[in-house]
N, C-alpha and C. Protein backbone atom coordinates (compact mmCIF):
# COMPACT_ATOMS: atom_id res chain seq x y z
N UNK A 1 100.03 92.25 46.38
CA UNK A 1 99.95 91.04 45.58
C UNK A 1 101.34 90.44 45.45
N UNK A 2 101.40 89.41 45.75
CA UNK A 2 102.52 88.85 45.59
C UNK A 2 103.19 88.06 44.26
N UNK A 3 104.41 88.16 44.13
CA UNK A 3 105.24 87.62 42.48
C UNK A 3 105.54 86.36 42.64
N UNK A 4 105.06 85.80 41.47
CA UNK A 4 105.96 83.76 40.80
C UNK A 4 107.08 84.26 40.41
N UNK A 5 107.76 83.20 41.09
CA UNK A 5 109.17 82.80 40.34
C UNK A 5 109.31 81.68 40.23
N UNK A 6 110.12 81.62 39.19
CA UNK A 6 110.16 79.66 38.57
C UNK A 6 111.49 79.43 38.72
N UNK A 7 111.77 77.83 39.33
CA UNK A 7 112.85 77.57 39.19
C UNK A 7 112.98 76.66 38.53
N UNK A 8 113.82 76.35 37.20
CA UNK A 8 114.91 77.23 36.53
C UNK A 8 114.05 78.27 35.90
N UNK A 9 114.53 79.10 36.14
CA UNK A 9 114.42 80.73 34.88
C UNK A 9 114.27 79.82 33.56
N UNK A 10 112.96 80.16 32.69
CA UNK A 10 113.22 80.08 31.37
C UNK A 10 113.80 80.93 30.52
N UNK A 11 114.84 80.48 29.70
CA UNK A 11 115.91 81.26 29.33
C UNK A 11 115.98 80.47 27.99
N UNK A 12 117.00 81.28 27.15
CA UNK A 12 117.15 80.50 25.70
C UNK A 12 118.21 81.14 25.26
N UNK A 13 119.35 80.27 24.36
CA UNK A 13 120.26 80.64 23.70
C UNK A 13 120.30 82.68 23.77
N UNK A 14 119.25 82.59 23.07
CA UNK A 14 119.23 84.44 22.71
C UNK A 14 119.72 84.84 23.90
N UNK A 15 119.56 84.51 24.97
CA UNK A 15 119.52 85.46 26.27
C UNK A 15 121.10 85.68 26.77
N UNK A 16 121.61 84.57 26.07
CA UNK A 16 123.52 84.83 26.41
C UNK A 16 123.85 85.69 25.37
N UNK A 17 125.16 86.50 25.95
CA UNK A 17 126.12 86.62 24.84
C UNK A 17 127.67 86.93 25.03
N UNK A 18 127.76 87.31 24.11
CA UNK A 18 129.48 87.03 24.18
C UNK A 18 130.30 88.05 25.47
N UNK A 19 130.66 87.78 26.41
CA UNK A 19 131.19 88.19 27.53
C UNK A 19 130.43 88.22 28.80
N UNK A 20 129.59 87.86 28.63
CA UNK A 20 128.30 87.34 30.09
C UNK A 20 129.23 87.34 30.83
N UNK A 21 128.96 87.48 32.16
CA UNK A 21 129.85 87.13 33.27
C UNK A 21 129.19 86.98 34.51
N UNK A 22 129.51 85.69 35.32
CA UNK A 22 128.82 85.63 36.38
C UNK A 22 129.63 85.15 37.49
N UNK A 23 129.42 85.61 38.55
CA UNK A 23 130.24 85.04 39.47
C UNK A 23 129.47 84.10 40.89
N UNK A 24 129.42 82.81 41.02
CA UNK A 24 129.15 82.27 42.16
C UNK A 24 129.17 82.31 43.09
N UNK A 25 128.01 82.06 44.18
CA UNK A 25 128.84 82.39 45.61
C UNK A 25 130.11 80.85 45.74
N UNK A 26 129.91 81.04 47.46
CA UNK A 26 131.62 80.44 47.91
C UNK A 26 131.15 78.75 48.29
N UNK A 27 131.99 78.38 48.51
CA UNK A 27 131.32 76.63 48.53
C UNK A 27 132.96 76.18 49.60
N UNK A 28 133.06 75.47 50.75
CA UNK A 28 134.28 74.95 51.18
C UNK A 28 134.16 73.80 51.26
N UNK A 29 135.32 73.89 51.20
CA UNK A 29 135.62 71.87 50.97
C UNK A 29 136.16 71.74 52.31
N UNK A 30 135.62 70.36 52.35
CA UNK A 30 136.29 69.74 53.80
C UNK A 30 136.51 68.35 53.61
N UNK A 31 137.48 68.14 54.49
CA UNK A 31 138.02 66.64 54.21
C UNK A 31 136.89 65.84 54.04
N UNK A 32 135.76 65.84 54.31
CA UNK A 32 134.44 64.37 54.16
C UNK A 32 134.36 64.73 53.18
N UNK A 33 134.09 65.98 51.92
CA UNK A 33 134.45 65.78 50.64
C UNK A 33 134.93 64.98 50.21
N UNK A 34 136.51 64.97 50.39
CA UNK A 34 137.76 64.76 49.66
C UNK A 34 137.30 62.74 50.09
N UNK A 35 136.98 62.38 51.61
CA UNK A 35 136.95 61.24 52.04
C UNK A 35 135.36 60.96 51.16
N UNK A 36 134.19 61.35 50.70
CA UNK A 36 133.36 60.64 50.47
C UNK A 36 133.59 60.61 48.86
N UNK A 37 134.02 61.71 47.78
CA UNK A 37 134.62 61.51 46.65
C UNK A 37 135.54 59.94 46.45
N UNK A 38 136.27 60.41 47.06
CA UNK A 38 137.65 59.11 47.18
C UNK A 38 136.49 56.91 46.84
N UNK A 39 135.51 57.63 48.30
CA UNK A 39 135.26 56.41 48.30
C UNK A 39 134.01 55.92 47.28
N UNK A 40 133.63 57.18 46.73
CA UNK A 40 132.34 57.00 45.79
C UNK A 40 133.27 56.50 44.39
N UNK A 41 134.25 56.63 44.36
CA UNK A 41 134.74 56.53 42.72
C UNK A 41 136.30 55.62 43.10
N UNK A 42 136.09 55.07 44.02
CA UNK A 42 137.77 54.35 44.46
C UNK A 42 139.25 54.78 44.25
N UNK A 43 139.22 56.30 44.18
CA UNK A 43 140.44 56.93 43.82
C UNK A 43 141.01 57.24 45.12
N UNK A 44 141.41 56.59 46.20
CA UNK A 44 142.21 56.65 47.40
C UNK A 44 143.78 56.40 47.31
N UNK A 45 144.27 57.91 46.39
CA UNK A 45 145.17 57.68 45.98
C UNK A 45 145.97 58.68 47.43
N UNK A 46 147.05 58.41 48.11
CA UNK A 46 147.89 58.91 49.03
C UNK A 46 147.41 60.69 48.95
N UNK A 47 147.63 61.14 47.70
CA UNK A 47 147.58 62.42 48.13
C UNK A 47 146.43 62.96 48.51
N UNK A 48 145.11 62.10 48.64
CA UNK A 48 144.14 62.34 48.94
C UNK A 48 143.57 62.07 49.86
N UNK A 49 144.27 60.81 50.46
CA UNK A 49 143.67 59.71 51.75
C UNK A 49 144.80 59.77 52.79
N UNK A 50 146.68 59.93 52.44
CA UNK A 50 146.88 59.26 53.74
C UNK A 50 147.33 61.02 54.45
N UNK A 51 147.09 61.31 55.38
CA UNK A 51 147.61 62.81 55.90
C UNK A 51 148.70 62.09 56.57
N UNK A 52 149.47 61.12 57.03
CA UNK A 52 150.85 61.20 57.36
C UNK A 52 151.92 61.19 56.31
N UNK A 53 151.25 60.93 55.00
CA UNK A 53 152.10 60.58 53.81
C UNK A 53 152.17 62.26 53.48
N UNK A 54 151.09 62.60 52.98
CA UNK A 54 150.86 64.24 52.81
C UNK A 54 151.76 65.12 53.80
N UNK A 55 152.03 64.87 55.35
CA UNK A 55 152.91 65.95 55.73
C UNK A 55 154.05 66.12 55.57
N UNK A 56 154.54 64.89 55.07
CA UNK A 56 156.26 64.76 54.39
C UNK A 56 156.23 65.36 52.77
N UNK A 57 154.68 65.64 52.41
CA UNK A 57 155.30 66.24 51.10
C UNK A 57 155.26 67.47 50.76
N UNK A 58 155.21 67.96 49.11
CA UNK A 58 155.47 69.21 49.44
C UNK A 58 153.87 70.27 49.27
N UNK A 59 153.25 69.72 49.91
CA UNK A 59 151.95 70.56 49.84
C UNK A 59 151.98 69.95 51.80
N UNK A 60 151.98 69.32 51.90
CA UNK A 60 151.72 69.03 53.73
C UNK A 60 150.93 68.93 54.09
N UNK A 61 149.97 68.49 53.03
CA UNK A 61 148.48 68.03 53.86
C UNK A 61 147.84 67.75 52.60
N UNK A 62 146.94 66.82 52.69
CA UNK A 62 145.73 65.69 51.57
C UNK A 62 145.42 67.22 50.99
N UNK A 63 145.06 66.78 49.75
CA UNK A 63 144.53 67.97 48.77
C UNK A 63 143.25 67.20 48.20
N UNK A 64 142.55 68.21 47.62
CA UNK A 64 141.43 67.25 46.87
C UNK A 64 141.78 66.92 45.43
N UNK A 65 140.55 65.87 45.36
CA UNK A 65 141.02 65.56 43.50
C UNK A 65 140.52 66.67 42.73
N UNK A 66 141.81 66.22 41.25
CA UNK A 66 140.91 67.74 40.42
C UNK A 66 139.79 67.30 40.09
N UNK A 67 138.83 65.62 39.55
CA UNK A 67 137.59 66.00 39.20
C UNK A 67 136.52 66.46 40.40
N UNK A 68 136.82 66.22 41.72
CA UNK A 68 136.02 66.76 42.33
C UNK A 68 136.08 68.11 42.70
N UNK A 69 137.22 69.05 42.08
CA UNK A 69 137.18 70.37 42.16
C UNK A 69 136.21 70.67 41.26
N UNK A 70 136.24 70.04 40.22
CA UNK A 70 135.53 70.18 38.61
C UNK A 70 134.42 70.10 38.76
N UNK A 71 134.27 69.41 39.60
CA UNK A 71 132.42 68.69 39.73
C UNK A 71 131.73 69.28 40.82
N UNK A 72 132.52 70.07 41.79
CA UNK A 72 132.31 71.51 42.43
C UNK A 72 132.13 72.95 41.77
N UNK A 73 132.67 72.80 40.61
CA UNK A 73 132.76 73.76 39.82
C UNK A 73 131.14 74.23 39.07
N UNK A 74 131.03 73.20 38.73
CA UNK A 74 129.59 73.01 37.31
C UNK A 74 128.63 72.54 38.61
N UNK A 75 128.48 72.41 39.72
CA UNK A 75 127.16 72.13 40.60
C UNK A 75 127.10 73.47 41.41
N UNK A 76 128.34 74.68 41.27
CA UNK A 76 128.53 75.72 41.80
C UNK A 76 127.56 76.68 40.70
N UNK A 77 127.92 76.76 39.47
CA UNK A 77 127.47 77.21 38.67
C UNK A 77 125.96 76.77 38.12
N UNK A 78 125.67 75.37 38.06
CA UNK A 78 124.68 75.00 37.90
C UNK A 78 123.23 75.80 38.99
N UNK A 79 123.74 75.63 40.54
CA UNK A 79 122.90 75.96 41.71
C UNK A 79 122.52 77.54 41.24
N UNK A 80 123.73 78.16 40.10
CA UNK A 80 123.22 79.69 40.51
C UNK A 80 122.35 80.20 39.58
N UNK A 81 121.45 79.37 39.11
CA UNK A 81 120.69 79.79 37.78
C UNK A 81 120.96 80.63 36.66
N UNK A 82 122.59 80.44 36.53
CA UNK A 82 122.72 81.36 35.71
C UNK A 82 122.56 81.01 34.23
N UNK A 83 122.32 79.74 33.49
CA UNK A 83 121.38 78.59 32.48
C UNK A 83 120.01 78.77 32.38
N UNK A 84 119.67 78.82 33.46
CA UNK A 84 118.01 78.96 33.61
C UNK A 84 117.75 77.50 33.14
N UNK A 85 117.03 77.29 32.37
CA UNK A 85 116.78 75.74 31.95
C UNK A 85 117.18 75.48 30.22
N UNK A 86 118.07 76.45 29.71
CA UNK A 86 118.40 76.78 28.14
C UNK A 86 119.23 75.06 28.09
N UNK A 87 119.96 75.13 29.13
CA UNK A 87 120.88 73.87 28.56
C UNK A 87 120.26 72.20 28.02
N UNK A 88 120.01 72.27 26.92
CA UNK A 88 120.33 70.86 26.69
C UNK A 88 120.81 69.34 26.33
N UNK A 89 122.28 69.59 26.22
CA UNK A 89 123.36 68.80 25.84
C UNK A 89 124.56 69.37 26.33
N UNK A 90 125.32 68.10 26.85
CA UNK A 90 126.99 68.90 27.10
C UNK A 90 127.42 68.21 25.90
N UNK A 91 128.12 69.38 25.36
CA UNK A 91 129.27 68.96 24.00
C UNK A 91 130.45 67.94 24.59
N UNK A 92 131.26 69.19 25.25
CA UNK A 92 132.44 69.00 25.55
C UNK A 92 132.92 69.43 26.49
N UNK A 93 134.59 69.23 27.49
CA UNK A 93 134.97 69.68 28.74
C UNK A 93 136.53 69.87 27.62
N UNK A 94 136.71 71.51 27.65
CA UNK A 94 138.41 71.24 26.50
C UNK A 94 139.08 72.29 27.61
N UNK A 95 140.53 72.37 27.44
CA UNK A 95 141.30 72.70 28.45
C UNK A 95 141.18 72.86 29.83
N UNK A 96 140.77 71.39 30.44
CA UNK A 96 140.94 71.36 31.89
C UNK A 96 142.56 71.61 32.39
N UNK A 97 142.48 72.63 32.82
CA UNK A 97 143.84 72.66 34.06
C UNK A 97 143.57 73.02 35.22
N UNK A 98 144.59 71.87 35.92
CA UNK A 98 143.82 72.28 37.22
C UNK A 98 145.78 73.13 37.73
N UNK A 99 145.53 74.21 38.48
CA UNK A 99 146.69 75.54 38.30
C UNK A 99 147.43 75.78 39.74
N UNK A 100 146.21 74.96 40.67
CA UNK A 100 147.17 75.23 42.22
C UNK A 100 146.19 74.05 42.97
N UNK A 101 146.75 73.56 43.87
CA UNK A 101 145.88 72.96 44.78
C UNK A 101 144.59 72.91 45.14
N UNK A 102 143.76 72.32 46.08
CA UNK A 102 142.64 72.55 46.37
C UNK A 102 142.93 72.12 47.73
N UNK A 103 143.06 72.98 48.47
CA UNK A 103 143.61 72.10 50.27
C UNK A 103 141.71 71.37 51.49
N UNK A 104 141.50 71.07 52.24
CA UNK A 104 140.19 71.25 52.75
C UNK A 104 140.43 72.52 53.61
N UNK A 105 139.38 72.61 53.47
CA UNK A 105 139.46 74.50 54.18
C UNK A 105 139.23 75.49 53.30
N UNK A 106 139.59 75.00 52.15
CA UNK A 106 139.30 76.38 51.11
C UNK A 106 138.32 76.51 50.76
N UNK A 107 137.98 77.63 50.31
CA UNK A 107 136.14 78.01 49.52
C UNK A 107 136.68 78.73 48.12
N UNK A 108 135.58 77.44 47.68
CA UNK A 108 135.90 77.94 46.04
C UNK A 108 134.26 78.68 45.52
N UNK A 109 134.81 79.22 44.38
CA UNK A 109 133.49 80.19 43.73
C UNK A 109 134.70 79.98 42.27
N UNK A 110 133.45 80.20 41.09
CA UNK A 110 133.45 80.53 39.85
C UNK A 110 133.23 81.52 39.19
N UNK A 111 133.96 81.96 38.49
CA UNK A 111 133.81 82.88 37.60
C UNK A 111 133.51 82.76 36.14
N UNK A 112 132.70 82.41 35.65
CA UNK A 112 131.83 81.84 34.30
C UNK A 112 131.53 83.13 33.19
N UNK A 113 131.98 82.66 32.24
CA UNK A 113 132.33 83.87 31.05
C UNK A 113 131.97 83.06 29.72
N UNK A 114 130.94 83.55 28.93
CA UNK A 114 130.95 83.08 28.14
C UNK A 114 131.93 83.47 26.38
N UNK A 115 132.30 82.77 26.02
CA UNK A 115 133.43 82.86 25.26
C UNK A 115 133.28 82.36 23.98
N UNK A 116 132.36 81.73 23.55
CA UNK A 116 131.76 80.91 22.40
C UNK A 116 130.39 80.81 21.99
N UNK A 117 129.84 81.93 21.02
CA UNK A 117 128.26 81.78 20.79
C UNK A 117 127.86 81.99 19.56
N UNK A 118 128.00 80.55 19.29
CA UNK A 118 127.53 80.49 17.89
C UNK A 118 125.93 79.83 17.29
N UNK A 119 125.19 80.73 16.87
CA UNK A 119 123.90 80.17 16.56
C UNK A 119 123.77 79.53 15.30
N UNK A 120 124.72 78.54 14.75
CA UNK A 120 124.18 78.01 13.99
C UNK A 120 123.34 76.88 13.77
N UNK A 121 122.38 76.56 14.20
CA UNK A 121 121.26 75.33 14.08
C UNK A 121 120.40 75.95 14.28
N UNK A 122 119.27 75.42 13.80
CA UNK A 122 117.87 75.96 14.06
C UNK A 122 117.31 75.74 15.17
N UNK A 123 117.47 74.55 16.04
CA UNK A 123 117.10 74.64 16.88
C UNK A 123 117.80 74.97 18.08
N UNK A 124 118.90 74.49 18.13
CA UNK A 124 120.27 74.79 19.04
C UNK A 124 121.31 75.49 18.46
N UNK A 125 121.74 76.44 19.75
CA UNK A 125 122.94 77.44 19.50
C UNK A 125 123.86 76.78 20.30
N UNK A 126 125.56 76.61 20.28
CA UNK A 126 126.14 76.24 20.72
C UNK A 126 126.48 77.25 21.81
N UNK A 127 127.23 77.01 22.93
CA UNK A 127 127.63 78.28 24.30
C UNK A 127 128.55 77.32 24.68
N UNK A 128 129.93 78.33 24.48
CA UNK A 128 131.11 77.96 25.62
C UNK A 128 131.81 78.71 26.52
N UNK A 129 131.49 78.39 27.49
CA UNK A 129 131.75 78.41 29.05
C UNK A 129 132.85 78.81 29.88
N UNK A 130 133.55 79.81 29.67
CA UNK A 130 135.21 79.38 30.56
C UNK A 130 134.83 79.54 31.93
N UNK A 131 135.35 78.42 32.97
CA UNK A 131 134.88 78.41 34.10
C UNK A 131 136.65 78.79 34.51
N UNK A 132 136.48 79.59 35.08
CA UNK A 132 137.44 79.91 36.00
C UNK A 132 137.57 79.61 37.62
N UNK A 133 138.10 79.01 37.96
CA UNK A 133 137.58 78.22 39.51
C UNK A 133 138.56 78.74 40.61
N UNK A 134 138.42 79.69 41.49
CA UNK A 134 138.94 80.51 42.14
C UNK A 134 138.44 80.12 44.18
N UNK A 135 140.06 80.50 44.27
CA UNK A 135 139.80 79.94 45.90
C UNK A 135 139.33 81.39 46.70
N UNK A 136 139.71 81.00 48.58
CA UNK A 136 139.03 82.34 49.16
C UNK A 136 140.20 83.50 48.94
N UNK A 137 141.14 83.28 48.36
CA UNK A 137 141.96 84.82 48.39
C UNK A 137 142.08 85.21 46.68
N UNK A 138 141.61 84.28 46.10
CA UNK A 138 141.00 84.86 44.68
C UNK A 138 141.92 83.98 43.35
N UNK A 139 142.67 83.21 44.17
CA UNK A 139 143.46 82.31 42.92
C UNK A 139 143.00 81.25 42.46
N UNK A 140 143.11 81.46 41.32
CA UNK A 140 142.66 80.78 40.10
C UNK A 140 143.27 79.33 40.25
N UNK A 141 142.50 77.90 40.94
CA UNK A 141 143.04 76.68 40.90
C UNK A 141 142.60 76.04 40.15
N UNK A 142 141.54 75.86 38.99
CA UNK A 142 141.14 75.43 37.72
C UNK A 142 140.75 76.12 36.76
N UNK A 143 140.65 75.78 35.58
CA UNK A 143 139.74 76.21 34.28
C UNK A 143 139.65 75.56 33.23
N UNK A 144 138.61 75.58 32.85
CA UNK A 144 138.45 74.91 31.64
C UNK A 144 137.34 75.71 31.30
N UNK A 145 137.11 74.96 29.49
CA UNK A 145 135.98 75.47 28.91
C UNK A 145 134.99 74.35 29.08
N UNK A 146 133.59 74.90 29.04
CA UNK A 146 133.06 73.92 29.22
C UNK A 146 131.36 74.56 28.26
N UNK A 147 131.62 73.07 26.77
CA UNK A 147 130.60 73.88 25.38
C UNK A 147 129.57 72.88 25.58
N UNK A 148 128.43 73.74 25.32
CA UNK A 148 127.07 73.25 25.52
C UNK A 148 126.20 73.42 24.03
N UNK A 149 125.02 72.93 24.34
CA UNK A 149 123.93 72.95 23.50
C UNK A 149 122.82 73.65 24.07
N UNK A 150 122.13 74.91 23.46
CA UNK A 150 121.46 75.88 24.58
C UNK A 150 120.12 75.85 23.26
N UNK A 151 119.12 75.50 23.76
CA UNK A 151 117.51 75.81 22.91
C UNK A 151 117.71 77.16 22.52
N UNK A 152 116.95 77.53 21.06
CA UNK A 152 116.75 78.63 20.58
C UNK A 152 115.21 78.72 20.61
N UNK A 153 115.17 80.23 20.82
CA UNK A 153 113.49 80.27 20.71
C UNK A 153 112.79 80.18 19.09
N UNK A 154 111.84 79.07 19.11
CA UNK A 154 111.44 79.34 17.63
C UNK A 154 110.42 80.39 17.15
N UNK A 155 110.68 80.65 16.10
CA UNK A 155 109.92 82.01 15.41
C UNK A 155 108.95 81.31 15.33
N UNK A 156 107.73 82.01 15.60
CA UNK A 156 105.92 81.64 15.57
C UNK A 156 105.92 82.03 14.33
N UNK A 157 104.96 80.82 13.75
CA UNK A 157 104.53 80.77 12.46
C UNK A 157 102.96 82.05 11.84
């Protein structure tokens, strides 16, 4: 006999807690990234668009932007069901740093830790997020926290 699985996992506040840890698989960036980002949001700023400007500097080649590291980050984490379908509100995005480059060629993965779980509302528990955003030899090129609004299961009457 064969097993259902649902995608998203139903999940609820209760089901996190304080030190969860999950790690993503790998995701690489390649310059049509960096070139279809640029042109979806008009940020064709040199260090991203011109590679003859980039080899005179001191990285030597186009890097990506940090929100599209960021927005690699949370669609990395999002894809891995590790929410299930609990999330429903983003609070907030607090200490974005972005810590080293993002070159094309690299493969990034996350390391997601939860760091903030507070159940106070009845219906929603708050959950914050440290995303740690790590390339292929394991360095850490972003992080931030990133606090949500996660459903609580209600007590049957």
């Amino acid at each position: 006999m064969g097993r259902t699985f649902v995608d998203p996992q139903v999940k609820w506040f209760e089901d996190f807690e304080l030190g969860d840890t999950m790690t993503t698989r790998g995701r690489t960036v390649d310059i049509g990234d960096i070139t279809t980002y640029a042109g979806l949001t008009g940020d064709h700023y040199q260090l991203h668009t011109d590679a003859a400007f980039m080899a005179g500097n001191r990285f030597g080649q186009r890097i990506a932007h940090g929100p599209l590291t960021f927005s690699l980050a949370v669609g990395l984490v999002g894809l891995s069901g590790f929410y299930g379908d609990a999330i429903v509100a983003l609070v907030e995005i607090t200490g974005l740093k972005a810590t080293r480059p993002v070159f094309p060629g690299d493969t990034l993965h996350v390391v997601a830790r939860v760091d903030v779980h507070d159940p106070s509302g009845p219906k929603y528990g708050t959950l914050g997020v440290t995303y740690s955003v790590r390339n292929q030899t394991g360095e850490e090129v972003m992080t931030f926290l990133q606090t949500m609004l996660a459903k609580r299961r209600q007590k049957e009457s």
